[in-house]
Each structure stands twice: as C-alpha cells, then as structure tokens.
Protein backbone atom coordinates (compact mmCIF):
# COMPACT_ATOMS: atom_id res chain seq x y z
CA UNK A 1 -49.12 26.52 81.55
CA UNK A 2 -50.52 29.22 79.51
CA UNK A 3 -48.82 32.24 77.99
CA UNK A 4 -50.19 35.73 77.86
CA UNK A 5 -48.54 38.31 74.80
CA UNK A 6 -48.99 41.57 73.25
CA UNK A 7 -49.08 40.88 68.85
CA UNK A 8 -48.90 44.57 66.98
CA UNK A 9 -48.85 44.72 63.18
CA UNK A 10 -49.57 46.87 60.81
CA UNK A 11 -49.47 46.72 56.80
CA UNK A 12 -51.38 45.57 54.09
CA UNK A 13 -54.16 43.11 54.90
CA UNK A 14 -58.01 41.70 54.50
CA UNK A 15 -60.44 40.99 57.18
CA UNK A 16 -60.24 37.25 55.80
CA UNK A 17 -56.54 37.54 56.93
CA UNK A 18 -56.80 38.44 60.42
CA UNK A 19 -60.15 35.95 60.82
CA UNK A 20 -57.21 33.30 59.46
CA UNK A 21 -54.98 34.71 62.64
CA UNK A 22 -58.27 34.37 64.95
CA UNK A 23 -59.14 30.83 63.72
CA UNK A 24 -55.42 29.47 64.02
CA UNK A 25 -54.86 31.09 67.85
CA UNK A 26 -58.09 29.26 68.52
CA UNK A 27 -57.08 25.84 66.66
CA UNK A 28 -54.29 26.09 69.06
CA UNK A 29 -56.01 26.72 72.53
CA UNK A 30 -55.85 30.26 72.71
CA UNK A 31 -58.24 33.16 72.62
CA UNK A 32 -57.85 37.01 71.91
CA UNK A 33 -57.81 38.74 75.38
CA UNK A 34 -58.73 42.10 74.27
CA UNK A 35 -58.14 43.04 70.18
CA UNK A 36 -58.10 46.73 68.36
CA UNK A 37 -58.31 46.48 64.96
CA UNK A 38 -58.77 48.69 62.37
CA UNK A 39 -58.51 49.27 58.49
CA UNK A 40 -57.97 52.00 56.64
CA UNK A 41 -58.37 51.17 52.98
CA UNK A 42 -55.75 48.16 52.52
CA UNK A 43 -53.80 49.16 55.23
CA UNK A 44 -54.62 47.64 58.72
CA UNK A 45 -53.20 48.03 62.24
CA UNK A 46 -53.55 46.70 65.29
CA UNK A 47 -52.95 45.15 69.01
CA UNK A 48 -53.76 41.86 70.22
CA UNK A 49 -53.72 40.41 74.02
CA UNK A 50 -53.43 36.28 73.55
CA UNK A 51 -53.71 33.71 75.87
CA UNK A 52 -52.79 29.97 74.65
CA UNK A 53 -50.70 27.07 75.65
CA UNK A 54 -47.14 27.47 76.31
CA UNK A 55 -45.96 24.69 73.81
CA UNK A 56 -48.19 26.35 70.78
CA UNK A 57 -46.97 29.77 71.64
CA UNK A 58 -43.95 29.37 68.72
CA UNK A 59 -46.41 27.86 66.35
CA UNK A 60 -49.11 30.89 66.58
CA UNK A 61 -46.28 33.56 66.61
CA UNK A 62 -45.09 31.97 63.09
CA UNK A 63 -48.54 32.35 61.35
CA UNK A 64 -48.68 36.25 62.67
CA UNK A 65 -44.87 36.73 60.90
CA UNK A 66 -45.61 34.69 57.70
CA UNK A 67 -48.21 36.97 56.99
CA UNK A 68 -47.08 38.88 53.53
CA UNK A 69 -46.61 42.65 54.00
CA UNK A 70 -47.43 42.79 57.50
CA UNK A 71 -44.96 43.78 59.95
CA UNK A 72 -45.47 42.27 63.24
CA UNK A 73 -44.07 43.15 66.52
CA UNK A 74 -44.53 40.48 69.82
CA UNK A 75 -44.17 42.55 73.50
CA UNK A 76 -44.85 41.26 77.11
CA UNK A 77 -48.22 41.23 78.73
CA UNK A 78 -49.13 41.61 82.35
CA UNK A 79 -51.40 38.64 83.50
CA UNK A 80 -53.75 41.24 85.96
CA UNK A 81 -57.42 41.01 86.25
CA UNK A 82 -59.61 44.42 85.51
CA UNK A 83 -62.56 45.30 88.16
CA UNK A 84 -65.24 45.54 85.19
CA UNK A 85 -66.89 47.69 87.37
CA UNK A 86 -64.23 50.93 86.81
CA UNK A 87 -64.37 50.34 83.26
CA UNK A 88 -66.48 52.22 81.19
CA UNK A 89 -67.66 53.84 77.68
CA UNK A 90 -68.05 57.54 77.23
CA UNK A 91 -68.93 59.19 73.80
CA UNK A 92 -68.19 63.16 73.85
CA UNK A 93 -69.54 65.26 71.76
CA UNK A 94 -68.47 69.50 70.84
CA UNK A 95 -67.99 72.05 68.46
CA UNK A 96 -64.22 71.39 66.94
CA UNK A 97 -61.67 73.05 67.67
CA UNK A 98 -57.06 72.65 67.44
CA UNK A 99 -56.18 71.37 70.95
CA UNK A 100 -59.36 69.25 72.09
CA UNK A 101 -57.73 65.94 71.87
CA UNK A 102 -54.70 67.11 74.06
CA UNK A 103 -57.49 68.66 76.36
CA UNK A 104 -59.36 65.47 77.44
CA UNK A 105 -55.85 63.16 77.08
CA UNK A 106 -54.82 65.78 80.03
CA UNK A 107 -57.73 66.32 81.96
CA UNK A 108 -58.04 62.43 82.37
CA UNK A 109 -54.06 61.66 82.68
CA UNK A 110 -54.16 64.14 85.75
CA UNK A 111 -56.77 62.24 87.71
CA UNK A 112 -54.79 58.51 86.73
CA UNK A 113 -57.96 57.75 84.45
CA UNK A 114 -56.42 55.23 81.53
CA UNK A 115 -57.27 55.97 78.47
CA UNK A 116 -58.10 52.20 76.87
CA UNK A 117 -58.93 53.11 73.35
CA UNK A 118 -59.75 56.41 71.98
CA UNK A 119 -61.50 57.03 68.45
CA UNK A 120 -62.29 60.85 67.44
CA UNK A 121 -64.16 61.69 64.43
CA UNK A 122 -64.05 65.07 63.03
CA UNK A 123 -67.24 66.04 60.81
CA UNK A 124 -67.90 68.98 58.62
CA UNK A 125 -71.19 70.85 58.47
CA UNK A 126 -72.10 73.03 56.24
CA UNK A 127 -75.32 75.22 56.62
CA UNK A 128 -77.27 77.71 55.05
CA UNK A 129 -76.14 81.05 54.27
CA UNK A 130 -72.49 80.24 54.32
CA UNK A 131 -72.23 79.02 58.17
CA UNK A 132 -70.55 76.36 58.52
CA UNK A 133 -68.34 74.21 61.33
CA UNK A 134 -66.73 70.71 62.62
CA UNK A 135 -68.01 68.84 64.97
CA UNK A 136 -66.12 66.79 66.92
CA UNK A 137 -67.09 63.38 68.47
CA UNK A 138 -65.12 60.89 70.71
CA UNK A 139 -65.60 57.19 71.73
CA UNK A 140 -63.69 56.15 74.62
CA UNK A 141 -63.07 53.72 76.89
CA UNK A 142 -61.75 54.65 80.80
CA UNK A 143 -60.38 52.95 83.70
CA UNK A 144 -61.14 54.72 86.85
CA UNK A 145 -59.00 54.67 89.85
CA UNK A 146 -61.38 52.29 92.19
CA UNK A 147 -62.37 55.68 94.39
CA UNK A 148 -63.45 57.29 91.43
CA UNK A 149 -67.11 58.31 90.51
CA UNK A 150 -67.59 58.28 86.99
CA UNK A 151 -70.33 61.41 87.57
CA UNK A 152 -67.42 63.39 88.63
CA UNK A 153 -65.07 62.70 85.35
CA UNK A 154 -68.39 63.50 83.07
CA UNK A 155 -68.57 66.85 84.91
CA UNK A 156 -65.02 67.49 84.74
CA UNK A 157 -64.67 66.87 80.74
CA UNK A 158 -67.84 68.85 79.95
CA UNK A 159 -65.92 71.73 82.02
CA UNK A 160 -63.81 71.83 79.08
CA UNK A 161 -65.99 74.66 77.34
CA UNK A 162 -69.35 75.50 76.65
CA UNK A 163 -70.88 73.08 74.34
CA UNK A 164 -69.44 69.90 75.20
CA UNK A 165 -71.80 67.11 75.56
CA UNK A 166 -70.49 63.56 77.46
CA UNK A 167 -72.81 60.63 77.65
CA UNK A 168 -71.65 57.27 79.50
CA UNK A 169 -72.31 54.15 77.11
CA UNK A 170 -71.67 51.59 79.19
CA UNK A 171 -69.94 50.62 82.19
C-alpha cells in the first residue's frame, strides 16, 4: 500500500542536496507528486507531495531530517485526483502599486478559485527625464470551480484597474 505526505523544509541547502532527496524517494519507490522549490541565495524552502511504499515511508522521512541545517516539517496529504482541465497558468501584468497582491488573493478567494502557487516580481524602471515606476508581474497557477470559465476570471482580474494585462499560459 502506498503512502501519500506533505515534506516542508526550509534552511540552508544546494540543488545537489535536494536532487540527493529526489534520487533516494525514487531508490525507494516513490515519486514527487507536485514539488515548489525555491532558493534564495543559500537559503532554500519548500513543499513536497510524495507517494512511495508504506514500508520505505520511515526510511525516506530519515534522509529529509538528517539533512544538516534544514528544518523539516512532515503533514498529511489528501489522496484526491485534480480535473487537469480546471487547472491553469495565468501571468498578470500592471503598473505597481501597495495593495495589488491582496487585490487578486481576494478577487479569486471570493469566487472559490485556489490559488496553487503564486510568484510576483516587482521591477523598477527608470526612464528618461526623471520618470520612473514598478512594474508588477505575477505567475500563477488556479483551480477553477468545475462551472467556471476561465474567460470570465481574466475579465474579472483585469477589472482591477486600468492597465492590468492577464494572459492564460496554459491550461
């Protein structure tokens, strides 16, 4: 019988690291569901869905906490299938501004749209004659309610203000 678990961490670690992590879960018969990972200089965070054989559940949990300076964290996952076809990638582009995050998190929270991963960039410009700005960017990735049209929820952010730009990736 397989087992399904959430792995968060965050410290101090290399890429070679977590490939060590990847290669040992696989060694043992499992697989990374769905992984976020990111580094910030030597500091790295991130979640991990895995899947592997109940008896070599202990085994891979060991190698994630005998990793030096990273603190690990094991949670419960739900074993649910996702209809791929409600899933999908949206970058949104705008002219920066305090509040814009909160703006879309609410706009899509009111409608039941998950949020799956989020990443915002925030970009100076600066132009001739002293003009200058931020521009903001955002990749994300949605779950829509199964009634949902995703031309709806593209309308809907872009009513946000004047400016805003939303572009679907993927689905």
């Amino acid at each position: 019988m397989n087992r399904i678990f959430i792995v968060s961490f965050a410290g101090s670690a290399t890429p070679t690291m977590i490939k060590k992590l990847a290669s040992i879960t696989h060694d043992h018969g499992g697989k990374w569901l769905v992984s976020k990972v990111n580094f910030l200089e030597d500091q790295v965070a991130g979640v991990i869905k895995v899947e592997l054989p109940q008896e070599n559940e202990n085994l891979v949990k060991e190698a994630f906490c005998n990793c030096e300076n990273l603190l690990v964290r094991f949670g419960k996952a739900k074993n649910h299938s996702q209809h791929v076809a409600s899933i999908y990638k949206l970058r949104l582009d705008s002219a920066d501004r305090a509040g814009i995050v909160n703006e879309i998190s609410h706009t899509l929270d009111k409608q039941d749209i998950q949020i799956l991963d989020m990443d915002c960039q925030r970009v100076f410009v600066a132009g001739g004659g002293g003009v200058s700005s931020s521009l903001f960017t955002a990749t994300m990735t949605v779950r829509l309610p199964d009634d949902f049209i995703i031309e709806d929820v593209v309308k809907d952010l872009e009513a946000l203000s004047i400016g805003i730009r939303v572009i679907v990736e993927s689905s």
